[in-house]
Protein backbone atom coordinates (compact mmCIF):
# COMPACT_ATOMS: atom_id res chain seq x y z
CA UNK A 1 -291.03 -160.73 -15.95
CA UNK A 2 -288.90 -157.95 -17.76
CA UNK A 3 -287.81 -155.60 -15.32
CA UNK A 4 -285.17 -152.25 -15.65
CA UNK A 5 -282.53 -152.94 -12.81
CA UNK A 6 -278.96 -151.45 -11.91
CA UNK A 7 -276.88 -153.74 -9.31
CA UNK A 8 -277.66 -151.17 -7.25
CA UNK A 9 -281.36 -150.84 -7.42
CA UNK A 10 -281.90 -154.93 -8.08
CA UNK A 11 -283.63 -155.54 -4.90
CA UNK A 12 -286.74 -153.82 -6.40
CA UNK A 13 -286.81 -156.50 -9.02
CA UNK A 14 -286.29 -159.60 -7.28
CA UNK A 15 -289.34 -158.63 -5.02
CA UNK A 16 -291.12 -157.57 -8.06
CA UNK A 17 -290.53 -161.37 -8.72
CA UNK A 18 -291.44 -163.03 -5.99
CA UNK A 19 -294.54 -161.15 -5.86
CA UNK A 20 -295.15 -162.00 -9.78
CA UNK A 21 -294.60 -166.05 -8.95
CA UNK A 22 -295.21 -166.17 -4.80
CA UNK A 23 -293.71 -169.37 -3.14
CA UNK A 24 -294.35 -170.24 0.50
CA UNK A 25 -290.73 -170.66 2.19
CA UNK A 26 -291.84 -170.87 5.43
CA UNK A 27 -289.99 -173.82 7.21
CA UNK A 28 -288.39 -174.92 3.84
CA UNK A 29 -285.11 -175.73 2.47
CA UNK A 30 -284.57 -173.26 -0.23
CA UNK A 31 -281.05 -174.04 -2.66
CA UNK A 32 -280.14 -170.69 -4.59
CA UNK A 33 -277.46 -171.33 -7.51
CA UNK A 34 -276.26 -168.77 -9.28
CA UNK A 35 -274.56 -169.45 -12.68
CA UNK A 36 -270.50 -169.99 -11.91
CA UNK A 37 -268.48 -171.22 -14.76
CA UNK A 38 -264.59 -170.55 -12.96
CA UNK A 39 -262.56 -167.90 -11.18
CA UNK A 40 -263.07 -164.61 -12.24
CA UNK A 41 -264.33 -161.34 -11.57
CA UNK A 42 -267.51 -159.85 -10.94
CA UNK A 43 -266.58 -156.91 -13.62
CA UNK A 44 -265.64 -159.85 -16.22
CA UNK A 45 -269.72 -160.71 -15.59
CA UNK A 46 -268.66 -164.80 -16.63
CA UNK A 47 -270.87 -165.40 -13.84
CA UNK A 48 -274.31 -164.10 -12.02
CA UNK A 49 -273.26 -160.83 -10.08
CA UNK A 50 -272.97 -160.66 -6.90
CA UNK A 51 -275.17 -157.77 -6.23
CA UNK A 52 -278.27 -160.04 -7.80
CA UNK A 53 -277.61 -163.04 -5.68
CA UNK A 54 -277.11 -161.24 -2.77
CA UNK A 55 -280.73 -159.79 -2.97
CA UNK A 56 -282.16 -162.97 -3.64
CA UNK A 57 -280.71 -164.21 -0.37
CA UNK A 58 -281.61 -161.66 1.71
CA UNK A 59 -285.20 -161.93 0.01
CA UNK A 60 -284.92 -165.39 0.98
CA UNK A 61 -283.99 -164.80 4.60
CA UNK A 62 -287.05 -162.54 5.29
CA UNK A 63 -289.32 -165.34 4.13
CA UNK A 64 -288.28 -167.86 7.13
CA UNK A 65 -286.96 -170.83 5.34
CA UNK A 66 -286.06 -173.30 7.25
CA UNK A 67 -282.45 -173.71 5.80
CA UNK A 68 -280.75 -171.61 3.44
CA UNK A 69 -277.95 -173.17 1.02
CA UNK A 70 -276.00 -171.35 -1.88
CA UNK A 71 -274.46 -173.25 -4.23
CA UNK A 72 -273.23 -174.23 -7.52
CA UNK A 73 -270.47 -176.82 -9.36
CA UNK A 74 -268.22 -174.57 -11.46
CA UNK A 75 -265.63 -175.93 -13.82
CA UNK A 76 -265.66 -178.88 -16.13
CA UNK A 77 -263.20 -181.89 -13.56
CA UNK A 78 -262.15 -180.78 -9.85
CA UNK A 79 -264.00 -179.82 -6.84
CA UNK A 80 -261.11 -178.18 -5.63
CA UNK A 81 -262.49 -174.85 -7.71
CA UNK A 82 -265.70 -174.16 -6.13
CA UNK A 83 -264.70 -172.10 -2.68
CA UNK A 84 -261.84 -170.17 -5.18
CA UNK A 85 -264.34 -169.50 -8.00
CA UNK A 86 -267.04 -168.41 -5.42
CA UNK A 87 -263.84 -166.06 -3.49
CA UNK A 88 -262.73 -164.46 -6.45
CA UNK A 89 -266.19 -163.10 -8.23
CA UNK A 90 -267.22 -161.70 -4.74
CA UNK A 91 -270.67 -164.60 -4.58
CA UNK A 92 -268.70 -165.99 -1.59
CA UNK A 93 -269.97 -162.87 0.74
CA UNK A 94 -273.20 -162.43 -1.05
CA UNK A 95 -273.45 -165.75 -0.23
CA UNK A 96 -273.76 -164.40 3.68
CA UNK A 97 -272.47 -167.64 5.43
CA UNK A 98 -274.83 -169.38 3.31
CA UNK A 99 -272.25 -171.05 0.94
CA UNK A 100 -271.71 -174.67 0.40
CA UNK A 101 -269.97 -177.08 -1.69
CA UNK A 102 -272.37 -178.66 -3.58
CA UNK A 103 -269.69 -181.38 -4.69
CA UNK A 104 -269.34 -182.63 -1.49
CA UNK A 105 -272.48 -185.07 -0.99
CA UNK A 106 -273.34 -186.49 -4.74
CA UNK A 107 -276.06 -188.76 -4.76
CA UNK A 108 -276.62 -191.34 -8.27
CA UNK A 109 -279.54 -191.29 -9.58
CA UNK A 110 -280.67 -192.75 -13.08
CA UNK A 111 -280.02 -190.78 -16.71
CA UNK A 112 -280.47 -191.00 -19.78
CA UNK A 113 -279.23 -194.86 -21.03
CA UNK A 114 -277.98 -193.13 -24.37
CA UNK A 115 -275.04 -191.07 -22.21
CA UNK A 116 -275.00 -192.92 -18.67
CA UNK A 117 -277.10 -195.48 -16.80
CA UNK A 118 -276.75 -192.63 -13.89
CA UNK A 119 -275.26 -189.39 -12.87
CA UNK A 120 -274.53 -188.15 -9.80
CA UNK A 121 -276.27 -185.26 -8.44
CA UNK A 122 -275.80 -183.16 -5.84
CA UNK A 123 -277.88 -184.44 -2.67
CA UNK A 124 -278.94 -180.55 -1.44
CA UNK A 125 -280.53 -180.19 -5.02
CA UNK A 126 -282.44 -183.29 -4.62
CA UNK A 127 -283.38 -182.63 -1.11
CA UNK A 128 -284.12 -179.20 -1.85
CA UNK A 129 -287.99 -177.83 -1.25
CA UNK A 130 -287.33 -175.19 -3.35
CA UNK A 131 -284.01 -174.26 -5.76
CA UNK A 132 -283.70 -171.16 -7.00
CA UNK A 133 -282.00 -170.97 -10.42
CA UNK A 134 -280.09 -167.77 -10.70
CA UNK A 135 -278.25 -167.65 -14.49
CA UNK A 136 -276.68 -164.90 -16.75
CA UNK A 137 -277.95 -163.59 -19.97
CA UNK A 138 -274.85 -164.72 -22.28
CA UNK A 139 -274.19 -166.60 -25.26
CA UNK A 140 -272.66 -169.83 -25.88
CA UNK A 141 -270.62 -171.31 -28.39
CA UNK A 142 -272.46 -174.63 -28.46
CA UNK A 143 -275.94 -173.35 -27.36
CA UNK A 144 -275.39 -170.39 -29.16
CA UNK A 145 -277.38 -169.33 -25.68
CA UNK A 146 -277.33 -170.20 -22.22
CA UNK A 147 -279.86 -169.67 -19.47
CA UNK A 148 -282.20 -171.05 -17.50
CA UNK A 149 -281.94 -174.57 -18.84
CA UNK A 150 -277.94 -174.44 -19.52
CA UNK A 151 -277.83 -173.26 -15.70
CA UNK A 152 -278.90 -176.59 -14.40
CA UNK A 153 -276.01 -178.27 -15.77
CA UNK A 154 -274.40 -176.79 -12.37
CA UNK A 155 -276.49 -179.63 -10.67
CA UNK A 156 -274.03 -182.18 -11.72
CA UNK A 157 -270.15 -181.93 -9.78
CA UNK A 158 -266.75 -182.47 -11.03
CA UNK A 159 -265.37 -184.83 -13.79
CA UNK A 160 -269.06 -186.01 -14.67
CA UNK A 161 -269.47 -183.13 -16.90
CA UNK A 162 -266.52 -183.42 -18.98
CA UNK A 163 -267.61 -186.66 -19.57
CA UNK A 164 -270.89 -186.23 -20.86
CA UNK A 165 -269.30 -183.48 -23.03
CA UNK A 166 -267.35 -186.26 -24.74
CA UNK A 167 -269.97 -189.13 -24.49
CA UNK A 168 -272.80 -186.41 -26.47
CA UNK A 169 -269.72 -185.74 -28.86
CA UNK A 170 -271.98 -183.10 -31.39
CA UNK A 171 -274.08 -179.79 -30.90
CA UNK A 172 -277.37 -181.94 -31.26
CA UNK A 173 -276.72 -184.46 -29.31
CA UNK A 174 -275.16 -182.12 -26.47
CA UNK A 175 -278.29 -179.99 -26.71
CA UNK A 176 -280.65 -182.98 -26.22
CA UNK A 177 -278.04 -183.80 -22.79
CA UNK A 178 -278.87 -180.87 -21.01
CA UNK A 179 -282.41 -180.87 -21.43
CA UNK A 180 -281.99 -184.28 -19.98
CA UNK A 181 -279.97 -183.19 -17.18
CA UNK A 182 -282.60 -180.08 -16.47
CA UNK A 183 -285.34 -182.55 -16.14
CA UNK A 184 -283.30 -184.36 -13.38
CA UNK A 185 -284.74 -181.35 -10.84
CA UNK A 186 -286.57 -178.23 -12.17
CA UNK A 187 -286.03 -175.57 -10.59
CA UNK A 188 -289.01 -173.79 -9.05
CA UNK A 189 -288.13 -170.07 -9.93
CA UNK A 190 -285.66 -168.37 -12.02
CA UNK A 191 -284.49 -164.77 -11.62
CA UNK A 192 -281.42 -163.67 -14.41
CA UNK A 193 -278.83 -161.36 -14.33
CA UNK A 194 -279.46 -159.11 -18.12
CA UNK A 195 -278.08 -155.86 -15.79
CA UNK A 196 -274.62 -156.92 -18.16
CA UNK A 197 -275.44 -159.40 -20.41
CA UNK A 198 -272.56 -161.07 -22.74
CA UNK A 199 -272.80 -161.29 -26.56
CA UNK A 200 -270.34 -162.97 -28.99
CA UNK A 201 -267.68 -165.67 -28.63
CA UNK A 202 -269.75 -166.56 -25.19
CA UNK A 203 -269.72 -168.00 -22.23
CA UNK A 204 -266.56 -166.31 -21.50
CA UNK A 205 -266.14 -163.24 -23.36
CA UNK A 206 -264.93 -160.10 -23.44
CA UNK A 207 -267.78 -158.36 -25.37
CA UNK A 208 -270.07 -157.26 -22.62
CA UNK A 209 -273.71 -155.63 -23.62
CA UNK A 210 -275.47 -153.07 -21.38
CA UNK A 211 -279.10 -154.25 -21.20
CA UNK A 212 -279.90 -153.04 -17.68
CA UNK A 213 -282.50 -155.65 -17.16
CA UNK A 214 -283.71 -158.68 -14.86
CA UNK A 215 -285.85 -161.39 -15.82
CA UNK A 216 -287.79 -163.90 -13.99
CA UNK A 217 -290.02 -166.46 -15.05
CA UNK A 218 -291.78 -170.03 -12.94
CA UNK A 219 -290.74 -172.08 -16.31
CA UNK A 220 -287.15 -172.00 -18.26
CA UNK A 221 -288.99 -172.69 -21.72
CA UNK A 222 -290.82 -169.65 -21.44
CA UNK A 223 -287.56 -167.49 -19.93
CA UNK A 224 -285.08 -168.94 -22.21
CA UNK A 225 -287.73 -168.10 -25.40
CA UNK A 226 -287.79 -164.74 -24.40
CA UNK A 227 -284.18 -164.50 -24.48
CA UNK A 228 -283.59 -166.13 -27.35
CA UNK A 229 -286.35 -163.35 -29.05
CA UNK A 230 -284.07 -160.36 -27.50
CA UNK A 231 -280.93 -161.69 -28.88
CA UNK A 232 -282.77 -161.94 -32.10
CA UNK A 233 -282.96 -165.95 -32.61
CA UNK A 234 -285.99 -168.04 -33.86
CA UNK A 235 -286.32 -169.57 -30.33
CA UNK A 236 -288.21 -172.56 -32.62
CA UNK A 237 -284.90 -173.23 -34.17
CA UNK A 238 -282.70 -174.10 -31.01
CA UNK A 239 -282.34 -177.21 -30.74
CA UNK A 240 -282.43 -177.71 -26.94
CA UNK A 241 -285.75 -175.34 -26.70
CA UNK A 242 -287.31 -177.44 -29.45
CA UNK A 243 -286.51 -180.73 -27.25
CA UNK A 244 -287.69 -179.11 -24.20
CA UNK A 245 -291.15 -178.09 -25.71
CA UNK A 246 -291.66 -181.30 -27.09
CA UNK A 247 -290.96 -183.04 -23.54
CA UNK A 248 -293.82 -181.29 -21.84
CA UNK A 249 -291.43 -178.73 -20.23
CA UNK A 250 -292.67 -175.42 -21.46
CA UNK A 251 -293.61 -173.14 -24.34
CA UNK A 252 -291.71 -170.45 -25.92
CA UNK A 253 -294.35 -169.84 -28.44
CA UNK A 254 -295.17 -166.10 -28.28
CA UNK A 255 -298.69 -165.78 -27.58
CA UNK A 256 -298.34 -168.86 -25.07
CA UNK A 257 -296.20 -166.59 -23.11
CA UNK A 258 -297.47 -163.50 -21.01
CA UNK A 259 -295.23 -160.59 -20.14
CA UNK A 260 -295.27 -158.41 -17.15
CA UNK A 261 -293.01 -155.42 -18.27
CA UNK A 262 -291.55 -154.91 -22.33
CA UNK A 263 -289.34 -157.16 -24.16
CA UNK A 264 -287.35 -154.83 -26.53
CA UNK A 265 -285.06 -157.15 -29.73
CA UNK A 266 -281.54 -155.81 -28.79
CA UNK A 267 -280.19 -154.09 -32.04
CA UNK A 268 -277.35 -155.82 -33.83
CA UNK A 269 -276.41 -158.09 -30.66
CA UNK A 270 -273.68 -160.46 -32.01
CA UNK A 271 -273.86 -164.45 -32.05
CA UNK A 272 -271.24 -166.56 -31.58
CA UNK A 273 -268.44 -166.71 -34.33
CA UNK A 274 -270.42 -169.89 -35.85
CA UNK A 275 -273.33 -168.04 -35.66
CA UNK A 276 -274.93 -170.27 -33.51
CA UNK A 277 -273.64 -173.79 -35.28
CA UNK A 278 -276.42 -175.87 -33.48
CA UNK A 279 -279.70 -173.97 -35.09
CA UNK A 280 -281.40 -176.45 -36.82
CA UNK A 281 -283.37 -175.86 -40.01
CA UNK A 282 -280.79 -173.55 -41.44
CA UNK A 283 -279.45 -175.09 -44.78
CA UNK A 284 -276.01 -172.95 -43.82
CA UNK A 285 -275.66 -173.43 -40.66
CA UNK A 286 -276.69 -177.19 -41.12
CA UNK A 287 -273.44 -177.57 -43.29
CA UNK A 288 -271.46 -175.72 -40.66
CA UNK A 289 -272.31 -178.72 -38.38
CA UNK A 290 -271.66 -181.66 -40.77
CA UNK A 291 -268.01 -179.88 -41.33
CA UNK A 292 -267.35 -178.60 -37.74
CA UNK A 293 -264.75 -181.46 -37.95
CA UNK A 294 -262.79 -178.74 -39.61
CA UNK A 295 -263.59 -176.58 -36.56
CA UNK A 296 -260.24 -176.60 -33.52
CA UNK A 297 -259.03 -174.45 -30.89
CA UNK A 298 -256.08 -172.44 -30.97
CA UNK A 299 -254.46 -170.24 -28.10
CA UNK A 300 -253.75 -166.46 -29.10
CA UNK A 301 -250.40 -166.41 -28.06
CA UNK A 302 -250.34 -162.81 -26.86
CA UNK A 303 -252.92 -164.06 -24.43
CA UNK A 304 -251.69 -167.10 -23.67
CA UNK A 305 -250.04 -167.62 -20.34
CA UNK A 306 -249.75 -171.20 -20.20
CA UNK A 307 -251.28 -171.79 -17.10
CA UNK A 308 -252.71 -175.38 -18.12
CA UNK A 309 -256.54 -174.98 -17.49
CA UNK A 310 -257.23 -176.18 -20.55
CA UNK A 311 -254.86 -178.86 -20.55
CA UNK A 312 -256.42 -179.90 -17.37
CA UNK A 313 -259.90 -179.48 -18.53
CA UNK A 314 -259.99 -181.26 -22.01
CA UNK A 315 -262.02 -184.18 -21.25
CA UNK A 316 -260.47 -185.88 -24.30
CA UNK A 317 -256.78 -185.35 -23.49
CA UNK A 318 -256.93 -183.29 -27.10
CA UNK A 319 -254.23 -180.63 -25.85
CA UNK A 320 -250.58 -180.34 -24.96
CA UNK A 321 -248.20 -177.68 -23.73
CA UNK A 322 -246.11 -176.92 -26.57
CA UNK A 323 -243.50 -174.08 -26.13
CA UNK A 324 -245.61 -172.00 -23.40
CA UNK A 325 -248.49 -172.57 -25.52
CA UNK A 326 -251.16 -175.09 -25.97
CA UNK A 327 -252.05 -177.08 -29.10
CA UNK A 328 -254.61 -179.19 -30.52
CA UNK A 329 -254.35 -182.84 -31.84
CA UNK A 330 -257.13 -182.29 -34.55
CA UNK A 331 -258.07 -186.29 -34.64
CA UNK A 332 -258.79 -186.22 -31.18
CA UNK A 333 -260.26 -182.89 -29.94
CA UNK A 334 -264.47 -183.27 -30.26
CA UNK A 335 -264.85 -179.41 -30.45
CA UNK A 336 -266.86 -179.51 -27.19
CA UNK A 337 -265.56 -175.88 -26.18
CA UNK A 338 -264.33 -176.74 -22.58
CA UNK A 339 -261.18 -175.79 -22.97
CA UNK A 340 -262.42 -172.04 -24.36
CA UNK A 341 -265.05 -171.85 -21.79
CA UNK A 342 -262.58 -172.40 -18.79
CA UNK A 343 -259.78 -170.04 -20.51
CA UNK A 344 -259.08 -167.53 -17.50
CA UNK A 345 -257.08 -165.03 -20.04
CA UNK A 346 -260.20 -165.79 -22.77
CA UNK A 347 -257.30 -166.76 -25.30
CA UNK A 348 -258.64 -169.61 -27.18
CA UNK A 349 -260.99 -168.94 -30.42
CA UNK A 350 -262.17 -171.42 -32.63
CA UNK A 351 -261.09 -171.75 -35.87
């Protein structure tokens, strides 16, 4: 589904959704998780707006689940982020009393022997009748997109994910991770914030694109095709699509997927500064990867206010405060982009 929406007028397009992919809620436990990478605010749009998740809940009331939880597991090590993040972009009262830490209750389950013999996951995703995936249209500097696969990566809480940032240490290997993680527990609808979508040095950026749209789809191959098409990408040449199509997931093919409403290429909408380093099949972009070793962070000082998040956050101890400012230890960083995805002043750029 491709529907026009405002956050004001986004109620009409969440029930256009449900109608468009109808799920019986009666007596169930229904998990809604919106996309929340860290604190911020709703007019930064780093996360799904509060005006969309708040009409998916009350959509969700009027169907008579059973049990209503809304959720997600922001950041890259702590728990200790989740009720802030969730306070600060304004989800904690669209959450309507509905909110919980999804950190709390982990429960293992087996993975992926190539990255870990098991990950923990949080229990009210696996006990979940239905979850409801709720993620922004944005780019990514390692996805060069993130959506309705990328969201699920939410499923797994604290330290874990810094981890299996380091353990997948390249753009290929990192795609074929959260495809792996998805699978885990697909989610049974997905409804995404494109009312302000985010183009350039995503997930955390400050170029924000008007597209006044919500989309909604039963399968995240299809969705995440769809908005790979918009931002003008061969969907066939992301890697993580490509591994997800070949697992059985989904299709992004064109005429495997049908379209209720129009899908419009946004003009000139910008990639990330690599240009999307992890298409495959690209003889340029394909030498971009082999010398990403080349490829570090480095703080704008202007921006800078040396608060330590991505200190904190490295999960390869890469970074150290030096005079107000962090820097880089070249041998050890892995370019894995936590530390410029958790930035709260957006101050570190990759070059």
């Amino acid at each position: 589904m491709i529907h026009p929406a405002t956050y004001e007028n986004c109620r009409l397009a969440v029930d256009r959704a449900f109608d468009l992919f109808p799920h019986n809620l009666t007596g169930k436990k229904v998990v809604i998780k919106p996309n929340v990478l860290r604190k911020s605010t709703a007019e930064e749009h780093i996360v799904t707006h509060p005006a969309i998740l708040l009409a998916v809940v009350e959509k969700v009331e009027s169907m008579t689940p059973s049990e209503i939880i809304v959720g997600d597991n922001p950041g890259l090590v702590s728990y200790g982020d989740n009720e802030e993040s969730f306070e600060q972009t304004g989800l904690m009262a669209a959450a309507k009393g509905y909110y919980k830490n999804l950190g709390d209750n982990p429960q293992q389950v087996a993975f992926h022997p190539d990255f870990m013999p098991e990950v923990g996951v949080s229990k009210e995703i696996l006990d979940a009748d239905i979850v409801i995936s709720l993620p922004k249209f944005k780019t990514h500097g390692l996805t060069v997109m993130t959506g309705a696969i990328k969201n699920s990566y939410g499923i797994l809480p604290g330290a874990q994910k810094a981890r299996l940032h380091h353990l997948a240490g390249s753009p290929e290997r990192f795609h074929d991770l959260i495809v792996e993680v998805f699978r885990l527990r697909k989610p049974d609808l997905f409804i995404m914030d494109a009312v302000v979508g985010m183009e350039g040095n995503g997930p955390a950026s400050p170029e924000l694109r008007e597209i006044g749209l919500i989309l909604a789809s039963d399968n995240a191959v299809a969705l995440d095709g769809v908005v790979a098409r918009m931002m003008g990408i061969d969907a066939g040449c992301l890697r993580f699509l490509q591994t997800a199509k070949n697992m059985g997931l989904g299709d992004f093919t064109p005429s495997m997927v049908q379209i209720d409403g129009t899908m419009q290429i946004l003009e000139n909408f910008k990639l990330p500064p690599l240009g999307g380093e992890a298409i495959s099949g690209n003889s340029t972009i394909r030498e971009l990867i082999e010398s990403r070793s080349q490829v570090r962070p480095k703080a704008d000082k202007e921006l800078c206010t040396a608060c330590g998040a991505c200190v904190d956050h490295c999960p390869v101890s890469a970074l150290t405060m030096v005079e107000d400012h962090p820097v880089v230890d070249a041998e050890t960083c892995i370019t894995c982009f936590c530390c410029q995805e958790i930035c709260p002043e957006k101050a570190i750029a990759l070059c």
